[in-house]
Protein backbone atom coordinates (compact mmCIF):
# COMPACT_ATOMS: atom_id res chain seq x y z
CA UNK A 1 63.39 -26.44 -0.43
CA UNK A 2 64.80 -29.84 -0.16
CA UNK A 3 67.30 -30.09 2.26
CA UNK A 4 71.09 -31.77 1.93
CA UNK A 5 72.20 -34.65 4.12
CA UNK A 6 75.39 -35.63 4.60
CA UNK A 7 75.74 -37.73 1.72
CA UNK A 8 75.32 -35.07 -0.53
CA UNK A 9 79.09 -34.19 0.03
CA UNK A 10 82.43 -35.31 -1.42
CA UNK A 11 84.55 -37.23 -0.12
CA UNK A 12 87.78 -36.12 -1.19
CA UNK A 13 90.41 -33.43 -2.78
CA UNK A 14 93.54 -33.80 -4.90
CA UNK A 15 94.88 -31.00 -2.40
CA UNK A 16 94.64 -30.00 0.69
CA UNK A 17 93.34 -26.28 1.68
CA UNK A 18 92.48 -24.69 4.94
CA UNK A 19 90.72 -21.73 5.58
CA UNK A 20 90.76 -20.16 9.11
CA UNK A 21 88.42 -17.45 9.80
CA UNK A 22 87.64 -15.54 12.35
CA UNK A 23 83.91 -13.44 12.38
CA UNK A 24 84.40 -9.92 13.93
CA UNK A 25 81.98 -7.24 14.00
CA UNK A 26 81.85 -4.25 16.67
CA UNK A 27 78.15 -4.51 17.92
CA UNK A 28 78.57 -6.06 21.41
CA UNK A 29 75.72 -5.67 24.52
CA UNK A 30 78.00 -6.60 27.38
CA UNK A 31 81.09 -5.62 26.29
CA UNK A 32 80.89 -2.56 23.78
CA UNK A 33 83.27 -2.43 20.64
CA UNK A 34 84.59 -5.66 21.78
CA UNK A 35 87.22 -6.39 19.28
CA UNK A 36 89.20 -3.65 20.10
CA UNK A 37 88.67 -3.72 23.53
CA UNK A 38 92.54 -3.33 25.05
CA UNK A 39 94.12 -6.25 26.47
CA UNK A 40 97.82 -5.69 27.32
CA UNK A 41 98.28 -2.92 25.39
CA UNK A 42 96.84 -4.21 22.44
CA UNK A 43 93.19 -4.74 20.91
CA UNK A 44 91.99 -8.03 21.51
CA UNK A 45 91.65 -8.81 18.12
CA UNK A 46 94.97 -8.47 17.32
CA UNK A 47 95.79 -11.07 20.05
CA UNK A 48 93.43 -13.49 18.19
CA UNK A 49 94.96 -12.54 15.03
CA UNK A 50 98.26 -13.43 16.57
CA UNK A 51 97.02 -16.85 17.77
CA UNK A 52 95.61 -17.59 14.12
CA UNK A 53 98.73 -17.01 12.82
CA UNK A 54 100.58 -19.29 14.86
CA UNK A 55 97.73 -22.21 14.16
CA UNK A 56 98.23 -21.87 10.10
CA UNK A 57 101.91 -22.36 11.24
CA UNK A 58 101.37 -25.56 13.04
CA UNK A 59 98.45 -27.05 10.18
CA UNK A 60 100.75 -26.39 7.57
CA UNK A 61 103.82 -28.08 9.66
CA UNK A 62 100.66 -31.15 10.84
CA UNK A 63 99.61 -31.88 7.28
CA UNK A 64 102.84 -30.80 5.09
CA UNK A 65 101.26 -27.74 3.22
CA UNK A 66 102.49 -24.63 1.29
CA UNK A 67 102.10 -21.43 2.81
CA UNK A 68 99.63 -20.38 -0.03
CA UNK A 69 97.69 -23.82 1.23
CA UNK A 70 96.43 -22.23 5.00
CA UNK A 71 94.62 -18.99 4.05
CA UNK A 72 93.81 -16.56 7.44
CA UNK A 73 91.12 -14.26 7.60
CA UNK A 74 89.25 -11.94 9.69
CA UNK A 75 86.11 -11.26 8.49
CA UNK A 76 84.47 -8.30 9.44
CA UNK A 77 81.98 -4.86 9.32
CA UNK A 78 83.95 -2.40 10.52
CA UNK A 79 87.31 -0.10 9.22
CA UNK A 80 88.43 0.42 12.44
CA UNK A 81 88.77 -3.74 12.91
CA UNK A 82 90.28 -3.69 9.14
CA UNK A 83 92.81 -0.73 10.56
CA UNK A 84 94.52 -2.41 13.50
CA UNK A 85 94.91 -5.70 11.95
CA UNK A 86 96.98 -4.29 8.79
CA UNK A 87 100.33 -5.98 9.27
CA UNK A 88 99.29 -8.45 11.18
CA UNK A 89 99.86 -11.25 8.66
CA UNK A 90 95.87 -11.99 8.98
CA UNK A 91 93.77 -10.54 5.65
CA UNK A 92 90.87 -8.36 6.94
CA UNK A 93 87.72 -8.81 4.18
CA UNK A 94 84.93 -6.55 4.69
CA UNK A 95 81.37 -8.22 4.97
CA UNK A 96 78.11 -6.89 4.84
CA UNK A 97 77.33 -5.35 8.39
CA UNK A 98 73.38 -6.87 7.85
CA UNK A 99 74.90 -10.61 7.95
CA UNK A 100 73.06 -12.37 10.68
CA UNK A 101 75.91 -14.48 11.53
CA UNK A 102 79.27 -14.95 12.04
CA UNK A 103 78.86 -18.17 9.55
CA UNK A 104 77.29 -16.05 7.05
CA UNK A 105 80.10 -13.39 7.43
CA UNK A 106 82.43 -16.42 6.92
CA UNK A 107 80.82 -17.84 4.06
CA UNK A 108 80.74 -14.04 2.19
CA UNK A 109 84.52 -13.37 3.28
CA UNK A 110 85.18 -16.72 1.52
CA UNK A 111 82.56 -16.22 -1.44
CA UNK A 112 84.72 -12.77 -2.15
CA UNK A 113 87.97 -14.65 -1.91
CA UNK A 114 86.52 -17.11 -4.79
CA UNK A 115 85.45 -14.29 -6.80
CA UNK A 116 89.39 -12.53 -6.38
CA UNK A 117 90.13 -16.21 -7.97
CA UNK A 118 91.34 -18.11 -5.57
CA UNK A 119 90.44 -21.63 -5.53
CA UNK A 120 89.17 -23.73 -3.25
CA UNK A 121 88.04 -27.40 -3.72
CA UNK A 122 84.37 -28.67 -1.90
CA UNK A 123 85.82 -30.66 0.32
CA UNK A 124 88.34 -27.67 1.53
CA UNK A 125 88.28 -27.08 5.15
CA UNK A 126 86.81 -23.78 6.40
CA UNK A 127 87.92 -23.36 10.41
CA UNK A 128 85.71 -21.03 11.96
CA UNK A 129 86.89 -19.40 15.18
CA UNK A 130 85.49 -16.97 17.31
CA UNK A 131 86.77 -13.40 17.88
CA UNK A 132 86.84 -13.49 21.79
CA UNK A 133 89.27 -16.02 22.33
CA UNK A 134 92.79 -15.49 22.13
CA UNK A 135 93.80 -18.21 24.14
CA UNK A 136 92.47 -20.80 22.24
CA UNK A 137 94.32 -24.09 22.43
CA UNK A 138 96.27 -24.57 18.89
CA UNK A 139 95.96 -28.54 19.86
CA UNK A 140 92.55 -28.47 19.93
CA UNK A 141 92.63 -26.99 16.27
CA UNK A 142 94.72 -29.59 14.98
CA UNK A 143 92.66 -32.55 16.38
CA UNK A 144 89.62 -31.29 14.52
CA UNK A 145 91.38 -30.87 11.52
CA UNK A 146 93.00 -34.35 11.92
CA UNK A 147 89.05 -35.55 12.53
CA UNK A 148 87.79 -34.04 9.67
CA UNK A 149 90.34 -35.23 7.44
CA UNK A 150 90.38 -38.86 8.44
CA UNK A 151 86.08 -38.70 8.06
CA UNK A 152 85.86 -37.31 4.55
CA UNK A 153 82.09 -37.83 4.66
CA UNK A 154 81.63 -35.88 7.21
CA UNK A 155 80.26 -31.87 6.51
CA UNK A 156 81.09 -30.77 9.69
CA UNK A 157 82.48 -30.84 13.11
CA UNK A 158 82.87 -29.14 16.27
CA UNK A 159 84.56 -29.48 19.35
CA UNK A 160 83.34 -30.21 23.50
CA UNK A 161 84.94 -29.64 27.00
CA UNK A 162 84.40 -32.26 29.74
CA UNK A 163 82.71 -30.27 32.58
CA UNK A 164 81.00 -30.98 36.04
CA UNK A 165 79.83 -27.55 37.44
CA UNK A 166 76.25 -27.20 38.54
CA UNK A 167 76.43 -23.92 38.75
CA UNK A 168 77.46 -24.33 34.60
CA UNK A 169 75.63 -27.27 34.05
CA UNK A 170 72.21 -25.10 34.97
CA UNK A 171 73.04 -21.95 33.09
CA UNK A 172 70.88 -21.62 29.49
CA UNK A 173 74.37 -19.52 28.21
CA UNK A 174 76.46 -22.67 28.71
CA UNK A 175 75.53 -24.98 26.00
CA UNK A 176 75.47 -28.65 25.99
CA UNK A 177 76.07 -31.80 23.25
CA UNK A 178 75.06 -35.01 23.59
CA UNK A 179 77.19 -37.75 21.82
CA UNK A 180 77.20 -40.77 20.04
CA UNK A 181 79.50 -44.06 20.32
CA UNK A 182 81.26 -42.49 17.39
CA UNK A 183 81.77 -39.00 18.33
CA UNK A 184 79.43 -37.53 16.72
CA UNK A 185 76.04 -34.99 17.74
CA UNK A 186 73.06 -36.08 19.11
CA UNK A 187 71.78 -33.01 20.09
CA UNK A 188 73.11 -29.50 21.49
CA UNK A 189 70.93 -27.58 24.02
CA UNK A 190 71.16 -24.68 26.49
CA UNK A 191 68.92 -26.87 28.99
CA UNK A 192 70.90 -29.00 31.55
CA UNK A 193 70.58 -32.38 29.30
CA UNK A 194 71.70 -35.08 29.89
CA UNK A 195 69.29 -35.07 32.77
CA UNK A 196 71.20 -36.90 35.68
CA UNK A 197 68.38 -38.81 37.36
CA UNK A 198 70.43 -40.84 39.78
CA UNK A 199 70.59 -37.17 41.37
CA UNK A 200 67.64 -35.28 41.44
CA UNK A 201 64.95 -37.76 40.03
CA UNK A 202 62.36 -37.74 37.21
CA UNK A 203 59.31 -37.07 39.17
CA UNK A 204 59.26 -33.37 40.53
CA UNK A 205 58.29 -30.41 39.81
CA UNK A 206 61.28 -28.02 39.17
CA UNK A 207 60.64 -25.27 42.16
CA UNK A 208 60.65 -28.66 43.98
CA UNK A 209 64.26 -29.64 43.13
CA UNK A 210 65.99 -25.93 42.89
CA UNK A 211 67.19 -27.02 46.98
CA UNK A 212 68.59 -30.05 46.20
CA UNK A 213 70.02 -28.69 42.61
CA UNK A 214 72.05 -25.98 44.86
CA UNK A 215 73.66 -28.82 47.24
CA UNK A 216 74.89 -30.61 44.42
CA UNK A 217 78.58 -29.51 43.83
CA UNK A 218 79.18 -31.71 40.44
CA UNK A 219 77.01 -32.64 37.47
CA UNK A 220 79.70 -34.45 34.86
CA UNK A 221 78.41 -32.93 31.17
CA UNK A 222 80.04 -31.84 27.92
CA UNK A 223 79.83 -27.87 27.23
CA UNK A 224 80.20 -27.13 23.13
CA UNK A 225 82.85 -24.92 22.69
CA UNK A 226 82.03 -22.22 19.29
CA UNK A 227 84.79 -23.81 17.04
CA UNK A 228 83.83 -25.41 14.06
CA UNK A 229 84.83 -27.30 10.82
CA UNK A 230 82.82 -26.94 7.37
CA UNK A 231 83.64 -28.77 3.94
CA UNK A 232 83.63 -25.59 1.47
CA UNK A 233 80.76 -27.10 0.17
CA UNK A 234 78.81 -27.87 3.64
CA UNK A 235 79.44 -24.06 4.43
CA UNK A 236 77.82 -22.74 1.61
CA UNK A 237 74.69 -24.89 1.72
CA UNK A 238 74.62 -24.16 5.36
CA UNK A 239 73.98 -20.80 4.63
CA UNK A 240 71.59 -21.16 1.97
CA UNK A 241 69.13 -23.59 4.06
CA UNK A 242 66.77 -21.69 6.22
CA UNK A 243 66.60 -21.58 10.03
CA UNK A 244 65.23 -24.10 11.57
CA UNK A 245 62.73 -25.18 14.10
CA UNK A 246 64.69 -26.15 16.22
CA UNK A 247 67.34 -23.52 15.63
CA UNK A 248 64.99 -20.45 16.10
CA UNK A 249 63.88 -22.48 19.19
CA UNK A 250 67.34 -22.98 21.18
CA UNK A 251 68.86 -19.93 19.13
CA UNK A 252 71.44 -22.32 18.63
CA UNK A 253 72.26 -22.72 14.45
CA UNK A 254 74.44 -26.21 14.48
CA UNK A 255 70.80 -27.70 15.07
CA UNK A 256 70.38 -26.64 11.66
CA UNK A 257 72.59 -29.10 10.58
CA UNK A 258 71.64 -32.08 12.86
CA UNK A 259 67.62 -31.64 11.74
CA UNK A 260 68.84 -31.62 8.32
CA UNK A 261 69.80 -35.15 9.04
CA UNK A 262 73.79 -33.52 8.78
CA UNK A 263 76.28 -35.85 11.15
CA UNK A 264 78.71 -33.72 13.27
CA UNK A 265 81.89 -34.93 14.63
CA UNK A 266 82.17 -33.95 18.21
CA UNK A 267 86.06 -34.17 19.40
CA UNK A 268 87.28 -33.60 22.53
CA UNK A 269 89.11 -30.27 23.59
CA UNK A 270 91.93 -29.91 26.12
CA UNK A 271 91.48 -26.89 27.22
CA UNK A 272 88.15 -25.05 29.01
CA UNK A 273 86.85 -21.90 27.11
CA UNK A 274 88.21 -18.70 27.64
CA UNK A 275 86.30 -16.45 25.65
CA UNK A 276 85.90 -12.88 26.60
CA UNK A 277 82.57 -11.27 27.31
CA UNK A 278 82.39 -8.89 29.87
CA UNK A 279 84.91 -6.13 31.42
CA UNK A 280 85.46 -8.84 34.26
CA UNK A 281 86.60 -11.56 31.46
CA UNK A 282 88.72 -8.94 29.63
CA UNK A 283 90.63 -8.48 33.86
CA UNK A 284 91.14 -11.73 34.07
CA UNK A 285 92.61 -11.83 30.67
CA UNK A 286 94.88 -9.24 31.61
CA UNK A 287 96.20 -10.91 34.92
CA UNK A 288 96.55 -14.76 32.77
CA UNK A 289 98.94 -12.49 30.38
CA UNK A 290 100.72 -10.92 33.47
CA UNK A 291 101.45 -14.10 34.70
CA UNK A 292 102.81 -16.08 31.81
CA UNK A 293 105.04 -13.41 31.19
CA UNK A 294 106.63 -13.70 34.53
CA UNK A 295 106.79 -17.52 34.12
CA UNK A 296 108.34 -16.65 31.04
């Protein structure tokens, strides 16, 4: 199969659409049935549902669309996901629970929305967020979309958090990008690159430096935050193109873009993750809500 680069895309549209989608399925190892875990007397889900709302809001108000021009979607496995979000303004489209990924759920939420007749252009913009994060900054969002737009050659883009943990900067779950001059991917990896040498070295062993790893308070790194930007058209080839090498190696599928020679835009986020994973995420959740309510 010969692979696409990024030339291989347009470059433009007549009109502007956005998609924002949000993958959601039930199966979840450290926090069972996830999406409808309760947060503040509500499933989470409908908290990101809320959110999304609010986003196609401010992108229709940032690039002066129609309503019908910001479609919102959650797509998703399960009827009990599809129950609690009716009325929330956010379409529920059932996917195929055997997807492997959330980006293939996206792509066959959108696929069905094509085949209902709704029209989208190649170089449309498909938004995908992530289920567990209902605080996600709106800003951030918009400065994406703003990137993508203003790079029209561009199939894709992401967004990174300026951190300087150790304790993150060492863990494989926290993943790291590497950037160009120009904002865009280098490479993303769950390994502690870039490798600060004025720190620890480049000769020894690792057991040797674990010591000297602990007694270092801050490591300055970017950590990839799970939002991303397709072109309608990058989406769909995306999920036609097998894994690859690299991708089954990290477990990490934007490096199926990057070895297909695909350029990534990289902008900066405002605000550190939140995302919820565990019954201690979903606490502190619950106390963040408490207390913007009594600020409020």
């Amino acid at each position: 199969m010969t692979l696409p680069s990024s030339e291989d895309f347009t470059t433009g549209a007549a009109g502007l659409k956005i998609i924002i989608a949000v993958p959601a399925r039930l199966g979840s190892t450290r926090l069972p049935r996830k999406p409808l875990a309760p947060l503040a007397g509500q499933p989470l889900i409908c908290h990101v549902a809320r959110r999304v709302a609010d986003c196609a809001t401010q992108l229709r108000r940032e690039f002066n669309l129609t309503e019908g021009s910001v479609v919102t979607l959650v797509a998703t496995d399960s009827p009990e996901i599809e129950s609690v979000l009716q009325g929330s303004g956010v379409q529920t489209i059932m996917t195929d629970s055997d997807l492997p990924s959330g980006t293939d759920r996206i792509e066959a939420a959108v696929k069905w929305l094509e085949s209902q007749g709704e029209k989208f252009s190649d170089s449309a913009l498909v938004i995908n967020l992530q289920g567990d994060e209902p605080f996600f900054c709106i800003e951030d969002v918009l400065c994406l979309a703003r990137s993508m737009q203003s790079s029209p050659q561009v199939p894709m883009g992401t967004l990174c958090f300026s951190q300087n943990s150790t304790e993150h900067f060492l863990r494989s779950s926290v993943v790291k990008v590497l950037r160009d001059a120009n904002n865009q991917a280098l490479y993303f990896s769950r390994a502690p690159i870039p490798w600060p040498r004025q720190l620890w070295g480049a000769s020894e062993a690792l057991p040797a430096l674990v010591k000297q790893m602990s007694q270092t308070k801050e490591v300055p790194f970017l950590q990839h935050l799970g939002v991303y930007a397709f072109r309608r058209d990058a989406l769909k080839k995306f999920t036609q193109m097998p894994p690859s090498r690299l991708e089954l190696y990290e477990g990490l599928e934007q490096l199926r873009a990057l070895e297909a020679g695909w350029k990534i835009i990289v902008e900066n986020a405002q605000d550190a993750p939140f995302g919820i994973d565990t019954p201690a995420d979903l606490l502190r959740a619950e106390n963040h809500i408490a207390q913007v309510r009594r600020s409020t």
